[in-house]
Structures are given as C-alpha cells and as structure tokens.
N, C-alpha and C. Protein backbone atom coordinates (compact mmCIF):
# COMPACT_ATOMS: atom_id res chain seq x y z
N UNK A 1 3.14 -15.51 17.31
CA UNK A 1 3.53 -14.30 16.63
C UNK A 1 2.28 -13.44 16.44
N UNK A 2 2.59 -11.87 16.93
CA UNK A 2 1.45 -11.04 16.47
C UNK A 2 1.11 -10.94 14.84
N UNK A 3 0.01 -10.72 14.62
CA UNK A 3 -0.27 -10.14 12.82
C UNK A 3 0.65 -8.98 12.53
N UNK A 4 0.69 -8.13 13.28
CA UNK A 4 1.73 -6.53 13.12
C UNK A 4 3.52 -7.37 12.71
N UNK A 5 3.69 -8.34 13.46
CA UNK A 5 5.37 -8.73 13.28
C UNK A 5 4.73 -9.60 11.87
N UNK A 6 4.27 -9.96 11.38
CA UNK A 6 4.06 -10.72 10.43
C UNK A 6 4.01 -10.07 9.05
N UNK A 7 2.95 -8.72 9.67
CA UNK A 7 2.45 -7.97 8.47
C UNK A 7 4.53 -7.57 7.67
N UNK A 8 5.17 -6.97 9.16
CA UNK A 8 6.66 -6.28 9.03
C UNK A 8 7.75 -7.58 8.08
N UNK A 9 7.21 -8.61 9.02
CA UNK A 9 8.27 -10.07 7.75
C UNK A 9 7.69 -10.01 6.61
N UNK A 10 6.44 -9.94 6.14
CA UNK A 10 5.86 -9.89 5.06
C UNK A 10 6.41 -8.47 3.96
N UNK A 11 6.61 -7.53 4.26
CA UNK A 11 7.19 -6.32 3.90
C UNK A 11 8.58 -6.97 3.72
N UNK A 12 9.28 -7.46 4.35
CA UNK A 12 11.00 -7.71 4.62
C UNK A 12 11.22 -8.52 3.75
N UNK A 13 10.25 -9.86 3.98
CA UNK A 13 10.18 -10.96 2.66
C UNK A 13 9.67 -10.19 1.13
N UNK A 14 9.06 -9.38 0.77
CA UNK A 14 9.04 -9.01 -0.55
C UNK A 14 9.84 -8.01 -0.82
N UNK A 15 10.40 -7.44 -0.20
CA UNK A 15 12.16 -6.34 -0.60
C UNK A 15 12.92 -7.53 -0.65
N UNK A 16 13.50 -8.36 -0.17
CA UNK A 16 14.48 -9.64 -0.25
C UNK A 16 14.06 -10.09 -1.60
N UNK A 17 12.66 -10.49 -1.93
CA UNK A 17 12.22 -11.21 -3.18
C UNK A 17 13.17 -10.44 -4.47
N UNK A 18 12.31 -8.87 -4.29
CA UNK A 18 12.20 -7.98 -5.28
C UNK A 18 14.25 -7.91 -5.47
N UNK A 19 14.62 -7.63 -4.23
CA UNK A 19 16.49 -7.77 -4.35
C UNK A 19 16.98 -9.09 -5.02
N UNK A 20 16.67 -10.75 -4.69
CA UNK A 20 16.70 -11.34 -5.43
C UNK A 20 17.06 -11.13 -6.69
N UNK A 21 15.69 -11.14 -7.28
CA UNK A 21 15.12 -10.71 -8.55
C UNK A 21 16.40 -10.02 -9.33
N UNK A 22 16.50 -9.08 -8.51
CA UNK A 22 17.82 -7.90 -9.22
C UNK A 22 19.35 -8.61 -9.44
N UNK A 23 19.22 -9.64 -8.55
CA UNK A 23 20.81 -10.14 -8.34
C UNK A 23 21.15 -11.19 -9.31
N UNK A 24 19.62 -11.91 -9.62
CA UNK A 24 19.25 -13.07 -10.66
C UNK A 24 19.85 -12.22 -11.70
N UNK A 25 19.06 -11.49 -11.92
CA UNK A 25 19.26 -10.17 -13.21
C UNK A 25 20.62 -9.50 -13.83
N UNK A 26 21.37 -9.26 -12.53
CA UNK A 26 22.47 -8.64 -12.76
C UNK A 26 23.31 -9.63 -12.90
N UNK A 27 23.36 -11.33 -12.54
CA UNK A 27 24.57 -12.16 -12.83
C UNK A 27 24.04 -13.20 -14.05
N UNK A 28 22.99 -13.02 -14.70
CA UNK A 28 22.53 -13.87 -15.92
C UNK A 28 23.74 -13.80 -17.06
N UNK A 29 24.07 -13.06 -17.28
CA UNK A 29 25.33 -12.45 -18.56
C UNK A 29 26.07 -12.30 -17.91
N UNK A 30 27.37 -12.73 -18.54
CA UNK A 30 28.77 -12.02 -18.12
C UNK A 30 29.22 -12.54 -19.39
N UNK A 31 30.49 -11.71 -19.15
CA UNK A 31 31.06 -11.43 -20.46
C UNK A 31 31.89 -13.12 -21.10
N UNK A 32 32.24 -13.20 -22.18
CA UNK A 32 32.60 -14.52 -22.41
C UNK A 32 33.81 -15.12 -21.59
N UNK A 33 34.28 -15.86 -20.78
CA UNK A 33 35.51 -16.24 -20.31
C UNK A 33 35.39 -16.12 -18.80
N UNK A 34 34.52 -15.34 -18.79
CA UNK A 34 34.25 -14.39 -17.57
C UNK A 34 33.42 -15.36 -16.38
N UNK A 35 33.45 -15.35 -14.73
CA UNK A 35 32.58 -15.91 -14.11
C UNK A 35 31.90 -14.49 -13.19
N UNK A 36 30.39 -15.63 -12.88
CA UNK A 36 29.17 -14.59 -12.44
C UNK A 36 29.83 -13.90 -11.17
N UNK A 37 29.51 -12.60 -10.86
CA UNK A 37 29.71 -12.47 -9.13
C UNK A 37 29.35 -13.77 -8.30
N UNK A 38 27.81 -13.83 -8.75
CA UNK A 38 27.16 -14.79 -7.46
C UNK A 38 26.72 -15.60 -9.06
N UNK A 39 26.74 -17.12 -8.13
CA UNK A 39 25.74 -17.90 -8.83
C UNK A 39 24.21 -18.13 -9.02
N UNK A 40 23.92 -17.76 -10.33
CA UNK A 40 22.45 -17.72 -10.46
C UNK A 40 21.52 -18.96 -9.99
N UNK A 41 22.11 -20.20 -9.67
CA UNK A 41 21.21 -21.24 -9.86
C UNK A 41 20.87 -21.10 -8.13
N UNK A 42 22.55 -20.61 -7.44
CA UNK A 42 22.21 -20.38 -5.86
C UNK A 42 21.10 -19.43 -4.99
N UNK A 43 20.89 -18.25 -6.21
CA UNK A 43 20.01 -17.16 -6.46
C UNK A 43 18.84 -17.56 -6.43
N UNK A 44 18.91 -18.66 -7.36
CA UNK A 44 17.08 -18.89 -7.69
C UNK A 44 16.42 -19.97 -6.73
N UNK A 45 17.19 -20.85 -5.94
CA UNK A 45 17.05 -21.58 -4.53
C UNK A 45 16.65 -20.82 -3.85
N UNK A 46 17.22 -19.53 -3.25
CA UNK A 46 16.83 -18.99 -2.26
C UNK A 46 15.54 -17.71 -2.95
N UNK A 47 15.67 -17.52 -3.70
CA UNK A 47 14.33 -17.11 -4.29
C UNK A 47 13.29 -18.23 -4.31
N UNK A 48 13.44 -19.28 -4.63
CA UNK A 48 12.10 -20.07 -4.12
C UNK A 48 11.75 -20.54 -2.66
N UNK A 49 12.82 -20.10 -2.05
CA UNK A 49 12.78 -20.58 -0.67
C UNK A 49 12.10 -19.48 -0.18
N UNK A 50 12.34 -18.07 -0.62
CA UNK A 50 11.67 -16.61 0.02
C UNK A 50 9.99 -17.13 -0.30
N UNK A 51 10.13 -17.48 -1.71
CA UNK A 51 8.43 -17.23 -2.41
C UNK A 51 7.42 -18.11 -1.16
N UNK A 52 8.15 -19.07 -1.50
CA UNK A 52 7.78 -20.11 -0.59
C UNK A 52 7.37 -19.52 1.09
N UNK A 53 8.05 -19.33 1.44
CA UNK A 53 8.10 -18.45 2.77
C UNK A 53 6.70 -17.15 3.06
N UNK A 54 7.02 -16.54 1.65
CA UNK A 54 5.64 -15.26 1.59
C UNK A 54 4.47 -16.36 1.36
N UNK A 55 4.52 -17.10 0.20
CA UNK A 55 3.12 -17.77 0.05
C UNK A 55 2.61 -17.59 1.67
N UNK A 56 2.99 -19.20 2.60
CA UNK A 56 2.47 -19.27 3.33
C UNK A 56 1.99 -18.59 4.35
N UNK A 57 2.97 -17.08 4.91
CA UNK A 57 2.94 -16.32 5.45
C UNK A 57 1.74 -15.02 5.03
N UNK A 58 1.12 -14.74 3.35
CA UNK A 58 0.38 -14.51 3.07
C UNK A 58 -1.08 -14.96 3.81
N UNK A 59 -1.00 -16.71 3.19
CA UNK A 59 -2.23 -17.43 3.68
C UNK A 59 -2.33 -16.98 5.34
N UNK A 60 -1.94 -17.24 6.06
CA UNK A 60 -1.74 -16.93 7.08
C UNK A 60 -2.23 -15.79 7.43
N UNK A 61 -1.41 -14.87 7.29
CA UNK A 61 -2.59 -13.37 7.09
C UNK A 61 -3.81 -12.86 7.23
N UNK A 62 -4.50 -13.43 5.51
CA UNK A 62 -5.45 -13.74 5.12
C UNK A 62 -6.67 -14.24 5.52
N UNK A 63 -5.64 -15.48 6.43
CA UNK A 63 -6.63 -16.28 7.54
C UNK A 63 -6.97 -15.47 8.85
N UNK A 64 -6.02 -14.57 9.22
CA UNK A 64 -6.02 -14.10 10.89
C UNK A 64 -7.47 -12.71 10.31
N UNK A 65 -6.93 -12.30 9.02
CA UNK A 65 -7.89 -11.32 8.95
C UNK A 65 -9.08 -11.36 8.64
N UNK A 66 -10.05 -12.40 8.00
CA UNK A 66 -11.10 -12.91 8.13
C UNK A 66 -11.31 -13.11 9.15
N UNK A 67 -11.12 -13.87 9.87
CA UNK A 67 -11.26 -14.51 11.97
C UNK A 67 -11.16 -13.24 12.79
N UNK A 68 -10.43 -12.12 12.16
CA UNK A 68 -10.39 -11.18 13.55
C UNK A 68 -11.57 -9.85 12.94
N UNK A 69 -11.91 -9.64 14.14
CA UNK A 69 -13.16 -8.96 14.19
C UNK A 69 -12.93 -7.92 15.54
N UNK A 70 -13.27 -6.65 15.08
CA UNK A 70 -13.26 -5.35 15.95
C UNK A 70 -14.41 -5.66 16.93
N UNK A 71 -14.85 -4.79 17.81
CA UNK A 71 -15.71 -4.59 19.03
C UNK A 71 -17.41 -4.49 18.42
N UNK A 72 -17.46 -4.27 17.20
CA UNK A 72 -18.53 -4.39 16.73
C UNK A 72 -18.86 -5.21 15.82
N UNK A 73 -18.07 -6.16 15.45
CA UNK A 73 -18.09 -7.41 14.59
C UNK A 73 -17.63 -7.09 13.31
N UNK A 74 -17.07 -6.34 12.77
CA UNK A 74 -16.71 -6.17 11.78
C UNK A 74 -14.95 -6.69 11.61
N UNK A 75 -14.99 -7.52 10.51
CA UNK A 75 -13.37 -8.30 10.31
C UNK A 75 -12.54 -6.97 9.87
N UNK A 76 -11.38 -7.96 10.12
CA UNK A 76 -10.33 -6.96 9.71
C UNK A 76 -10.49 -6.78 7.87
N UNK A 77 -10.31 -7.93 7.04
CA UNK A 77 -10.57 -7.76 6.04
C UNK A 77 -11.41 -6.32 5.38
N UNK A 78 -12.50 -6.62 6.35
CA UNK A 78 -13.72 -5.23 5.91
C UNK A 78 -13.21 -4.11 5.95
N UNK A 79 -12.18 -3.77 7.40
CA UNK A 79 -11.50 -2.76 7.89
C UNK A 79 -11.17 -2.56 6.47
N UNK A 80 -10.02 -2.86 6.53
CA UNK A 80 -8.93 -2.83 5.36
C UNK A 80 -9.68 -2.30 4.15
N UNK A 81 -10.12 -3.06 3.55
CA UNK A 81 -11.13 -2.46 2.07
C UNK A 81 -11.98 -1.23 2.40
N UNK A 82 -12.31 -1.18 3.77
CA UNK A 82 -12.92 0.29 3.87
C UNK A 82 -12.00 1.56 3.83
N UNK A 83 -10.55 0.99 4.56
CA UNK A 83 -9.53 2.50 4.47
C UNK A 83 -9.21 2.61 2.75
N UNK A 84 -8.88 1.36 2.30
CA UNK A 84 -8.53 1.58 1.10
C UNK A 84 -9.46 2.51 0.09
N UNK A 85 -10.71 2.26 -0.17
CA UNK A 85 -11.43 3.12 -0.16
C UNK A 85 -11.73 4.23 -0.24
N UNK A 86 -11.37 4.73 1.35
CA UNK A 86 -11.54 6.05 2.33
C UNK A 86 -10.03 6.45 1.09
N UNK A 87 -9.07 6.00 1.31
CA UNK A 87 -7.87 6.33 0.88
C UNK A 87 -8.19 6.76 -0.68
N UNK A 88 -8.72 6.15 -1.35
CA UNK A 88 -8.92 6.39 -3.03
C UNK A 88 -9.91 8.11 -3.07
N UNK A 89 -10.85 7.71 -2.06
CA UNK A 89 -11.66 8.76 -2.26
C UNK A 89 -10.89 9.85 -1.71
N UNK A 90 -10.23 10.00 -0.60
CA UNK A 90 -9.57 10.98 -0.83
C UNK A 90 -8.29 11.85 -1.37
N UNK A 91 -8.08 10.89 -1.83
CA UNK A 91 -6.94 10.77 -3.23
C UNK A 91 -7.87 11.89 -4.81
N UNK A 92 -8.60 11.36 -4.49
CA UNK A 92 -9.45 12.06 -5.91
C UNK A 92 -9.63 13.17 -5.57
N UNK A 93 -10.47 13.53 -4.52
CA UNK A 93 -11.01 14.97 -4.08
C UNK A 93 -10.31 15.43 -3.76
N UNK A 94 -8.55 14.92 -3.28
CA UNK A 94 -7.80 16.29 -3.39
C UNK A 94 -7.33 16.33 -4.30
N UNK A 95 -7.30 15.76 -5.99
CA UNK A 95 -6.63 16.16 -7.39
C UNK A 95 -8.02 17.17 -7.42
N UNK A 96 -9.28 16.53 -7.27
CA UNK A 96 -10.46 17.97 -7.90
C UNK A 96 -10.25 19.08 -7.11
N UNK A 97 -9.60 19.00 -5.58
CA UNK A 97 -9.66 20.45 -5.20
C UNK A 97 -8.39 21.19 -5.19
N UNK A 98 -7.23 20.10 -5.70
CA UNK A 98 -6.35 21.14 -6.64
C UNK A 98 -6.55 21.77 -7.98
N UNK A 99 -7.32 21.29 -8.75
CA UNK A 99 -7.68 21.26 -10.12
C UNK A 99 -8.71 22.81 -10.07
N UNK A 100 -9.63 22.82 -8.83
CA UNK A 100 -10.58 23.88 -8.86
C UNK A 100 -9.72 25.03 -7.87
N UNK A 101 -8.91 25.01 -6.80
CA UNK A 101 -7.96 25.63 -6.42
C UNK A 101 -7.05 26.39 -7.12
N UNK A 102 -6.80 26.12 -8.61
CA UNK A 102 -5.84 26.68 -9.22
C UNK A 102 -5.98 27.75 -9.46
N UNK A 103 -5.46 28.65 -9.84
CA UNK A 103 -5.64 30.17 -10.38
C UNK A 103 -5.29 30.10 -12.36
N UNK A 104 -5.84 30.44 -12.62
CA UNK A 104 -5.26 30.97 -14.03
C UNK A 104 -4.97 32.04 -14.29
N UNK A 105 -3.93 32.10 -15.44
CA UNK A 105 -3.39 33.30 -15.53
C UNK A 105 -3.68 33.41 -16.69
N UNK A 106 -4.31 34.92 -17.17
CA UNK A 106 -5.02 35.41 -18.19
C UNK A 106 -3.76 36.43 -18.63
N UNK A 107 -3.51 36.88 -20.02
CA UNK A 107 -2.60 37.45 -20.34
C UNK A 107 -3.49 38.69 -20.91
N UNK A 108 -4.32 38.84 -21.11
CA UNK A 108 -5.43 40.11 -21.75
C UNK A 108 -6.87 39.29 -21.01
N UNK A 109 -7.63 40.82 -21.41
CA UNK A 109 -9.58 40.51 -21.03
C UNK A 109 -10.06 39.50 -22.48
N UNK A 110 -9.28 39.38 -23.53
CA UNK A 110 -9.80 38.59 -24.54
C UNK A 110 -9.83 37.01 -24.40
N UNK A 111 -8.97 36.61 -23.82
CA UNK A 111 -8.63 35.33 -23.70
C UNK A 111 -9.96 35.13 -22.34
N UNK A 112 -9.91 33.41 -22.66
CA UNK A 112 -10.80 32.90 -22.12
C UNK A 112 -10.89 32.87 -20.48
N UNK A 113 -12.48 33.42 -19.63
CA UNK A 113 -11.81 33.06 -18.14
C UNK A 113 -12.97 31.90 -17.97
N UNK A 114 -12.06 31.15 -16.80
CA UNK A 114 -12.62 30.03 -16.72
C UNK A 114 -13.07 30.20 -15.27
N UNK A 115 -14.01 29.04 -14.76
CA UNK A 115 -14.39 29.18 -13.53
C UNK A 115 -14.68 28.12 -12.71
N UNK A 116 -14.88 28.31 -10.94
CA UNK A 116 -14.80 26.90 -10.78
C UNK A 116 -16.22 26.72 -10.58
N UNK A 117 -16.46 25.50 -10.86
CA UNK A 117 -18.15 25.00 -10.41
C UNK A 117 -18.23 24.27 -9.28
N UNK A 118 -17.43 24.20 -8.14
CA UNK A 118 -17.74 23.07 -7.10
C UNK A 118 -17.33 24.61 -6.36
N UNK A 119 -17.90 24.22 -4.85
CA UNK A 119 -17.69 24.98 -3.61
C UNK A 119 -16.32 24.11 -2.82
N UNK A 120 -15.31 25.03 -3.31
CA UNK A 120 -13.65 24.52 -3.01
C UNK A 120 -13.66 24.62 -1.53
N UNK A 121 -14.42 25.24 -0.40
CA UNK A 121 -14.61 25.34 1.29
C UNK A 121 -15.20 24.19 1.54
N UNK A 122 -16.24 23.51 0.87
CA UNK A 122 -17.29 22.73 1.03
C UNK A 122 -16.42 21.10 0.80
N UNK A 123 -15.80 21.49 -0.27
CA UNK A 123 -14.57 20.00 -0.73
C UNK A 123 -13.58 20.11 0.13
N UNK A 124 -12.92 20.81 0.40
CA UNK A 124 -11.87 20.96 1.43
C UNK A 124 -12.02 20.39 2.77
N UNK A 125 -13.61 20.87 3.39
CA UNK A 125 -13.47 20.05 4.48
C UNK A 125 -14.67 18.33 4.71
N UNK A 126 -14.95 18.49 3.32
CA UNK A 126 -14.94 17.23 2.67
C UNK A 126 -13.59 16.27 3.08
N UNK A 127 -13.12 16.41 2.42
CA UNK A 127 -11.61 15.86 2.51
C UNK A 127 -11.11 16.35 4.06
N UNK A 128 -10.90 16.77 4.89
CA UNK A 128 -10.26 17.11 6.28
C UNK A 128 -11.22 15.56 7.22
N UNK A 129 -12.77 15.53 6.45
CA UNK A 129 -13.83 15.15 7.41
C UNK A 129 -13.18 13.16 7.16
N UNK A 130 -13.05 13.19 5.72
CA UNK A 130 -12.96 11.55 5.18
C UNK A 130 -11.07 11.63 6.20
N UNK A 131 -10.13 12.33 6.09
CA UNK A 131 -9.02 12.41 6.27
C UNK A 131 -8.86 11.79 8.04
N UNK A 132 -9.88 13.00 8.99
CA UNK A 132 -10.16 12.10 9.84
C UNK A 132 -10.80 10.87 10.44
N UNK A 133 -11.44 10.44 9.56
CA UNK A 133 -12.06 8.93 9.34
C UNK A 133 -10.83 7.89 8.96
N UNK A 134 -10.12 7.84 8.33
CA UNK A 134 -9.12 7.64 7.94
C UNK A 134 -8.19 7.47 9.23
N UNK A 135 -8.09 8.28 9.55
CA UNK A 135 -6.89 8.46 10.68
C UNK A 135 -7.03 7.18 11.54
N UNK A 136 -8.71 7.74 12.10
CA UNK A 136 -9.11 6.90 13.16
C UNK A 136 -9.18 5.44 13.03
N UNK A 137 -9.56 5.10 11.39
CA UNK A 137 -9.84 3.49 10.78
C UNK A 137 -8.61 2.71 11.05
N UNK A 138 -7.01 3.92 10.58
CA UNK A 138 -6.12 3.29 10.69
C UNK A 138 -5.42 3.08 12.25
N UNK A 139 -5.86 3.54 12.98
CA UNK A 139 -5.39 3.25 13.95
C UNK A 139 -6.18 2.18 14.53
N UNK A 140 -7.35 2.08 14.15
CA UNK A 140 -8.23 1.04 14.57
C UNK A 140 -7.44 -0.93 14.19
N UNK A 141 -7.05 -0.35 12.88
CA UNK A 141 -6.86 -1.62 12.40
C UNK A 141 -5.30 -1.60 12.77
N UNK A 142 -4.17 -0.61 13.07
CA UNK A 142 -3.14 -1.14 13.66
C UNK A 142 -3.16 -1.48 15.07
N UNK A 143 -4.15 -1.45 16.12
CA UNK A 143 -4.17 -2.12 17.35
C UNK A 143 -4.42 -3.30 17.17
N UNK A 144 -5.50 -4.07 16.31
CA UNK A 144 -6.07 -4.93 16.19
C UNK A 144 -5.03 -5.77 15.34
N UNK A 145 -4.24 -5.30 14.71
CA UNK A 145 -3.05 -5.61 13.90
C UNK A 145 -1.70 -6.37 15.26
N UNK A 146 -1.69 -5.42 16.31
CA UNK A 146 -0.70 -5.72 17.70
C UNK A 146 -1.67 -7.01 18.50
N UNK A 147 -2.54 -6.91 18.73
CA UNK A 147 -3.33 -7.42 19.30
C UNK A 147 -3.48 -9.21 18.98
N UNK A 148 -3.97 -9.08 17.94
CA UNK A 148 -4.19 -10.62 17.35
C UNK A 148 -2.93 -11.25 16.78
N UNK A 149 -3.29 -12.61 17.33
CA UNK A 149 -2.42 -13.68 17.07
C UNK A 149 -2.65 -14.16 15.87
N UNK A 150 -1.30 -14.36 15.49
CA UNK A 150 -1.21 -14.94 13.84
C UNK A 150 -2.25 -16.23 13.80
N UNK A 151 -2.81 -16.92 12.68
CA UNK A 151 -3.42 -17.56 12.64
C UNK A 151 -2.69 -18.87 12.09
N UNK A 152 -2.18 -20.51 12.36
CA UNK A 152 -1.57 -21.37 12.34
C UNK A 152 -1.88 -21.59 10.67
C-alpha cells in the first residue's frame, strides 16, 4: 500500500470514529419502556475495532515518514512541520495585512485618524512569495506521499 491510500483510510477511519462517537451518543438514553435504535454495546465493539485499526495505521505512518526522505535528504516528517509552519506564517500575515488593509471610516476631522505602520505592498508579496513556497512544499510532499510504500 502507498502512504497517499493510507494517509485517505486514515481520514475515512477518523470520520467513521468521530460518526461512531455520535451513534454511541444518540442511542445511550431512550425513553423508559423504550428500545435503542442500534445497540450501544455493538457500537462500542466496532469503535474499538476502528481505534484499534487508526492506532496501528497511525504508527505506520509515522514510521514511513521518518524513513522517507526527498532528493536532498530531508524526511518527510521535516517536510511536513516545515509546510505547517509556512502555513501558520502565512495565516498571520494575512490577518496583519487585512488588519493594515482596512480603511476606516471617520465621521468628522475631530475623531481620531489612524494609520498603517507596515508597508501593506511589501507584506502582500511577502505572503504571495511564502504562498508559493507552500505550493511547491506541498506538492513536493504529495508525490513523495504516491511514491512511498507504507512502512510494515
């Protein structure tokens, strides 16, 4: 199995979990006299059978992405924490270059004007420059994602 079909069961297995969860939830109570839709105890079997299933499929993961390494030696792991990263930072600098982007609206010359202190051209393609870094990281790490074999 590739890491990419793994990463996709791994996604599939925690919506199933998280649905579980809801079905546990929704048949705990019923009214007095009353029986559950589904049985909870049948619920919580196959909820440990899912968990069970992600655990190992996690480890697994975990393992392929330490061991796999791009064209310049760098693991996937590293990948990963670097987009995430890339991703935060440009998450921020575009709240500051909406924040300095804004216009205010002054209702008279008495009221206060405010101003921006950063160069909003200079942040902008700040953010365009990390955005295409980004692009490229992620495509880096979804080949390498098709590419490598799950790890046993």
């Amino acid at each position: 199995m590739k890491l990419a079909e793994a990463l996709s069961i791994r996604k599939d297995l925690q919506k199933r979990i998280q649905q579980l969860g809801q079905r546990i939830q929704n048949n705990v109570k019923v009214q007095e006299g009353d029986e559950p839709k589904e049985k909870p105890a049948e619920l919580m079997k196959e909820l440990d059978a899912c968990l069970a299933q992600l655990q190992r499929l996690i480890w697994r993961i975990n393992a392929t992405n330490i061991r796999t390494t791009n064209a310049e030696g760098v693991t996937l792991t590293e990948l990963m924490s670097q987009k995430d990263v890339l991703t935060m930072r440009i998450s921020t600098l575009r709240t500051v270059f909406d924040a300095a982007s804004s216009s205010q609206d002054r209702y008279s010359r008495s009221e206060i004007k405010m101003v921006t202190v950063v160069d909003v051209k200079t942040l902008g393609k700040q953010i365009d420059d990390y955005s295409a870094q980004l692009r490229k990281l992620d495509i880096e790490i979804q080949s390498l994602n098709f590419q490598t074999d799950l790890a046993q």
